[in-house]
PDB file of N, CA and C in Angstrom:
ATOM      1  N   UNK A   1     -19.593  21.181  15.466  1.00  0.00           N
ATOM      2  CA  UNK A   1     -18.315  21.514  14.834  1.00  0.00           C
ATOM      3  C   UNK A   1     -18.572  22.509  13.713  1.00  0.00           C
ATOM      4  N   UNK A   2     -18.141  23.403  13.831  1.00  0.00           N
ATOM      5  CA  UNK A   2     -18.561  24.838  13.074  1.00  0.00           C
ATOM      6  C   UNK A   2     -17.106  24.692  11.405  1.00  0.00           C
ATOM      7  N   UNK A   3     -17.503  25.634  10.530  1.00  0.00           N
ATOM      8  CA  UNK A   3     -16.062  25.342   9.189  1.00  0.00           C
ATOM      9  C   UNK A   3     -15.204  26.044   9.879  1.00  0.00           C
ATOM     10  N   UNK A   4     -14.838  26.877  10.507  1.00  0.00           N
ATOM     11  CA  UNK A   4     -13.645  27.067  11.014  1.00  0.00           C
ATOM     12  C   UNK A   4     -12.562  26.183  12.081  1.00  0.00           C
ATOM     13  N   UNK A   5     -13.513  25.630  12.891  1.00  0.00           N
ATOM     14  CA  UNK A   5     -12.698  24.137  13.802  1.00  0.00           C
ATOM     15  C   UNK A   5     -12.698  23.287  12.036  1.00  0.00           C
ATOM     16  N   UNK A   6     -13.304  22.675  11.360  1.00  0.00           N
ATOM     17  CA  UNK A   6     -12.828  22.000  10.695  1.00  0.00           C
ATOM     18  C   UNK A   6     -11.955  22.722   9.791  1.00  0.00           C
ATOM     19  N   UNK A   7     -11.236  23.604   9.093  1.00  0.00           N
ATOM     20  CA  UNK A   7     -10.796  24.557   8.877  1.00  0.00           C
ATOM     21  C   UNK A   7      -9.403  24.216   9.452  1.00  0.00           C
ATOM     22  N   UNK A   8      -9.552  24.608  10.711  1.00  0.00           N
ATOM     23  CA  UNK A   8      -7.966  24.654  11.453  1.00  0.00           C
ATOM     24  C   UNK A   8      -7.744  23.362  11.691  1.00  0.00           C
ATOM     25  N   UNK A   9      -8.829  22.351  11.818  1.00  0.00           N
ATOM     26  CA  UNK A   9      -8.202  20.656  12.122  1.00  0.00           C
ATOM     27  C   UNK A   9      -7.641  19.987  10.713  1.00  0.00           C
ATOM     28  N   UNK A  10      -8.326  21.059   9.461  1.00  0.00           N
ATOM     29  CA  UNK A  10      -7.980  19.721   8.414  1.00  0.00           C
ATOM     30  C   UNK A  10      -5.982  20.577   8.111  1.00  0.00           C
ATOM     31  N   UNK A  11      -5.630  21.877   8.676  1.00  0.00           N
ATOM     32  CA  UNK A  11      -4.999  22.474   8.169  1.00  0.00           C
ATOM     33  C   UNK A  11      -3.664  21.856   9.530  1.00  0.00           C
ATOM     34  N   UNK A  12      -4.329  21.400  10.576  1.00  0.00           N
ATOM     35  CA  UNK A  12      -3.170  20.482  11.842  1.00  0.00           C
ATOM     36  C   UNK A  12      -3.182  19.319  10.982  1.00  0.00           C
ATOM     37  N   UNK A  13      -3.803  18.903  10.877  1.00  0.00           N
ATOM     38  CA  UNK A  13      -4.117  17.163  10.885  1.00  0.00           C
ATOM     39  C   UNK A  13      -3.835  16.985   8.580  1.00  0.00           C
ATOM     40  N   UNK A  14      -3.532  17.773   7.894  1.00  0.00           N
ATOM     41  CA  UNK A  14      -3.888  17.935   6.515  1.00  0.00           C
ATOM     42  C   UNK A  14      -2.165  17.426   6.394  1.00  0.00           C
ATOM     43  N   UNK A  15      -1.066  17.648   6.730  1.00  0.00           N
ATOM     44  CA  UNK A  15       0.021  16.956   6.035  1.00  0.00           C
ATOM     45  C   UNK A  15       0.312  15.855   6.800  1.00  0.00           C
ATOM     46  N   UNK A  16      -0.362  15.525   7.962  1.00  0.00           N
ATOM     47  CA  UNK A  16      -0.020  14.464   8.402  1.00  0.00           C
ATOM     48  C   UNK A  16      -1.008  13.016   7.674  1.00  0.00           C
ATOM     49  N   UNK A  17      -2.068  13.383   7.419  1.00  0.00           N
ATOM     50  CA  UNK A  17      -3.301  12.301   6.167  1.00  0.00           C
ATOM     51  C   UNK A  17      -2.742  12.667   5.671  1.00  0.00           C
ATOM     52  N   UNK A  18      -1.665  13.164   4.828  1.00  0.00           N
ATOM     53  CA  UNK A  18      -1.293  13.168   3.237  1.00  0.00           C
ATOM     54  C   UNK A  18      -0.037  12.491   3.274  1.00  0.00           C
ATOM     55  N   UNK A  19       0.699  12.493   4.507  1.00  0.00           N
ATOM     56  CA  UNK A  19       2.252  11.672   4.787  1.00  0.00           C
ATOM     57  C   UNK A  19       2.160  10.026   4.818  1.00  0.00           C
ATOM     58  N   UNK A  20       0.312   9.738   5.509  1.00  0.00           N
ATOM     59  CA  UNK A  20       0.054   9.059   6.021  1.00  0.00           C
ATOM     60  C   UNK A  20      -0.178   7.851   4.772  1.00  0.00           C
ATOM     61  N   UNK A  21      -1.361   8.931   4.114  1.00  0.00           N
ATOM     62  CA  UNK A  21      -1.809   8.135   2.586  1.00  0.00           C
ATOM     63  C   UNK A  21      -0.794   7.538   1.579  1.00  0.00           C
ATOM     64  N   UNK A  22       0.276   8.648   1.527  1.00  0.00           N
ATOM     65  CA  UNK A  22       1.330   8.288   0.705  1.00  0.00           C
ATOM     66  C   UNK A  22       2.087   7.042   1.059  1.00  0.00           C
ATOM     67  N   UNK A  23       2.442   6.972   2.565  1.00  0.00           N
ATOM     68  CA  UNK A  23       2.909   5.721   3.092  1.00  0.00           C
ATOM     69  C   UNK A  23       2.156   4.436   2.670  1.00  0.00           C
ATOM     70  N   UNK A  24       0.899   4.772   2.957  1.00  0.00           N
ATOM     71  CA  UNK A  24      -0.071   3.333   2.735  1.00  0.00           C
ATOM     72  C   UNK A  24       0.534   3.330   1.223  1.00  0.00           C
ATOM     73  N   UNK A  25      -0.001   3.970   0.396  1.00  0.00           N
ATOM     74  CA  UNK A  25       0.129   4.124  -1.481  1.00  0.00           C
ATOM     75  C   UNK A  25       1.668   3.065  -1.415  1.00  0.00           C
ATOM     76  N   UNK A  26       3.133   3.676  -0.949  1.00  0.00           N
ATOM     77  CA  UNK A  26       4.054   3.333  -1.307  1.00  0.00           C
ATOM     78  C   UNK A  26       3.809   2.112  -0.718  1.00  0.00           C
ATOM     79  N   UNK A  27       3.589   1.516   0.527  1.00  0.00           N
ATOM     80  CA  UNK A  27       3.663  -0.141   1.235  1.00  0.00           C
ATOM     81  C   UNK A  27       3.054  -0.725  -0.358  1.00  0.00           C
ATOM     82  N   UNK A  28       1.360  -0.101  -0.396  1.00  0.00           N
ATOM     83  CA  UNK A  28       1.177  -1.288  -0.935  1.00  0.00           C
ATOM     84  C   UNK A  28       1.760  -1.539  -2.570  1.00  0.00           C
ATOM     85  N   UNK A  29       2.443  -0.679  -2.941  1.00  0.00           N
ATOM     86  CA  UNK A  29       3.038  -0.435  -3.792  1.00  0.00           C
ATOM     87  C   UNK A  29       4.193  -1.822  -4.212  1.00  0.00           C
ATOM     88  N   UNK A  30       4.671  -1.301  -2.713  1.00  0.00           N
ATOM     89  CA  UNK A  30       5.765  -2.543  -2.791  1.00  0.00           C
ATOM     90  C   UNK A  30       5.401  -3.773  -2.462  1.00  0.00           C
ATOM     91  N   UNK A  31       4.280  -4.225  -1.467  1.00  0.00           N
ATOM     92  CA  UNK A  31       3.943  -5.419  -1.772  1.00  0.00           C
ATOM     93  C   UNK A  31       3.483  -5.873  -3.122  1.00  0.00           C
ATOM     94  N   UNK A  32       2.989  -5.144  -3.675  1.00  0.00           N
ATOM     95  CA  UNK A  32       2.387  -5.378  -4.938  1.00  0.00           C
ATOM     96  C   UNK A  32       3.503  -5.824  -6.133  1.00  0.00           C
ATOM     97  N   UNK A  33       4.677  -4.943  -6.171  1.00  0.00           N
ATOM     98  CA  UNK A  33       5.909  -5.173  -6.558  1.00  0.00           C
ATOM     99  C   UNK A  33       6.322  -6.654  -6.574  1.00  0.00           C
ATOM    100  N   UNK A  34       6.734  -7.006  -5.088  1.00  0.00           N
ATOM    101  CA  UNK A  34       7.304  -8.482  -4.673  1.00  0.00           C
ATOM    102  C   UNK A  34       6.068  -9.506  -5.260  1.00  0.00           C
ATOM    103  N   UNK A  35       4.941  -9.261  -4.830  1.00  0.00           N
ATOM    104  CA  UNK A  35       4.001 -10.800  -5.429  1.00  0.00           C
ATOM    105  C   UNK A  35       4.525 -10.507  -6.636  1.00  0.00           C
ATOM    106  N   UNK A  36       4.413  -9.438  -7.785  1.00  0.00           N
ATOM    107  CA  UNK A  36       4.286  -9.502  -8.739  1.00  0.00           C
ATOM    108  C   UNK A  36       5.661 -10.592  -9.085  1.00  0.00           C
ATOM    109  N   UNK A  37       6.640  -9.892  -8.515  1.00  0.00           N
ATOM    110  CA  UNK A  37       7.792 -10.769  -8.886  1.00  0.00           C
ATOM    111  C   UNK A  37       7.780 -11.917  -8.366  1.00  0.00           C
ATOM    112  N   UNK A  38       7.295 -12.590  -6.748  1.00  0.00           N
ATOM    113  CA  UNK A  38       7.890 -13.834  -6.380  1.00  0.00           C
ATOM    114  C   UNK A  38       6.685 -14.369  -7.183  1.00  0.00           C
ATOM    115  N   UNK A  39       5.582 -13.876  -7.159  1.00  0.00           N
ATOM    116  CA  UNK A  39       4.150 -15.264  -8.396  1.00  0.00           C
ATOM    117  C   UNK A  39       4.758 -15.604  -9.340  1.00  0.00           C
ATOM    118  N   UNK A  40       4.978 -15.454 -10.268  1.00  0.00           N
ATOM    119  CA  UNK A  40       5.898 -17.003 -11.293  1.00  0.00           C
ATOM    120  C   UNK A  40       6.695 -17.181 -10.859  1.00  0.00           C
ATOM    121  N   UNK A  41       8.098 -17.501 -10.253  1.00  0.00           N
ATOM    122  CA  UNK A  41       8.431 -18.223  -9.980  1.00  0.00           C
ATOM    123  C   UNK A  41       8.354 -19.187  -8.799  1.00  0.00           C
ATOM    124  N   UNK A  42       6.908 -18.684  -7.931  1.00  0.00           N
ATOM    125  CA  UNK A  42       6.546 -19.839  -6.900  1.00  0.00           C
ATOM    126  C   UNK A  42       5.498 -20.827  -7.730  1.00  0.00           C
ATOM    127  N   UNK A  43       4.596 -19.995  -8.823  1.00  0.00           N
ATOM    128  CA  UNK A  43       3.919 -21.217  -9.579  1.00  0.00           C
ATOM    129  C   UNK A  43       4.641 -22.356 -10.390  1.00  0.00           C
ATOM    130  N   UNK A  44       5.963 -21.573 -10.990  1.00  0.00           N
ATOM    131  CA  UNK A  44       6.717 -22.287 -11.721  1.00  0.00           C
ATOM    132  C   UNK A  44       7.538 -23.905 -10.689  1.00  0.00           C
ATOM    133  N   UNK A  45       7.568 -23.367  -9.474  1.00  0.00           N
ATOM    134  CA  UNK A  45       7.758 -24.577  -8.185  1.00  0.00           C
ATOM    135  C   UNK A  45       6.967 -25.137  -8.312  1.00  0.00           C
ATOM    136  N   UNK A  46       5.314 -24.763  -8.194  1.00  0.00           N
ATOM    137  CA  UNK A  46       4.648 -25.564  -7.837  1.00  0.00           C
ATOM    138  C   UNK A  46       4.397 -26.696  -8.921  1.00  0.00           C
ATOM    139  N   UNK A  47       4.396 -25.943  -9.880  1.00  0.00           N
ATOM    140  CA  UNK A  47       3.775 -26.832 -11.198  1.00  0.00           C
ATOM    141  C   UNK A  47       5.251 -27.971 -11.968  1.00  0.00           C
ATOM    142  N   UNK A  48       6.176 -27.877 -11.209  1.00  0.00           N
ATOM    143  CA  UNK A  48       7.365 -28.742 -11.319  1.00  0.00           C
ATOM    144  C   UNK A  48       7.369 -29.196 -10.604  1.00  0.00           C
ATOM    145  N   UNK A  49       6.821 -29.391  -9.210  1.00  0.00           N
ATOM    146  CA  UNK A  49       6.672 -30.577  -8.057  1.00  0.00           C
ATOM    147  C   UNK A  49       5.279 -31.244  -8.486  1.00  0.00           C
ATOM    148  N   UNK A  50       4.555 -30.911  -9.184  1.00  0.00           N
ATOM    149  CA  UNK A  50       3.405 -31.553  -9.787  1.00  0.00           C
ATOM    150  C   UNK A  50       3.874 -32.529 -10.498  1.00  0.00           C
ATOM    151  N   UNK A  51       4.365 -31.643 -11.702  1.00  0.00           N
ATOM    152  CA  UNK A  51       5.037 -32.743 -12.956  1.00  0.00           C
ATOM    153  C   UNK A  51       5.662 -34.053 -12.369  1.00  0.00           C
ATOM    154  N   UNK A  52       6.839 -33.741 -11.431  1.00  0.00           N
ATOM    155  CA  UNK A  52       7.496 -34.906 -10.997  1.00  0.00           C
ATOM    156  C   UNK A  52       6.831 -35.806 -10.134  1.00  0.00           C
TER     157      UNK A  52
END
């Protein structure tokens, strides 16, 4: 594979890894989001079915 095939593959294949990355970035973004939010109030369950 010579720099010009890599050249023209990263310049086919270059906004589609960058559409691609961003997607992953935003998912885990938003999972990261939701635990952040549903973790206290599923510990706050748990540790009140303890108590009682």
């Amino acid at each position: 594979m010579t720099v010009a095939d890599a050249v023209s593959l990263g310049i086919q294949f270059g906004p589609f890894v960058i559409a691609l990355l961003s997607l992953v970035v935003a998912l885990v973004c938003t999972i990261l989001r939701i635990f952040v939010n549903v973790w206290p109030t599923f510990t706050r369950l748990h540790h009140g079915l303890d108590i009682r």
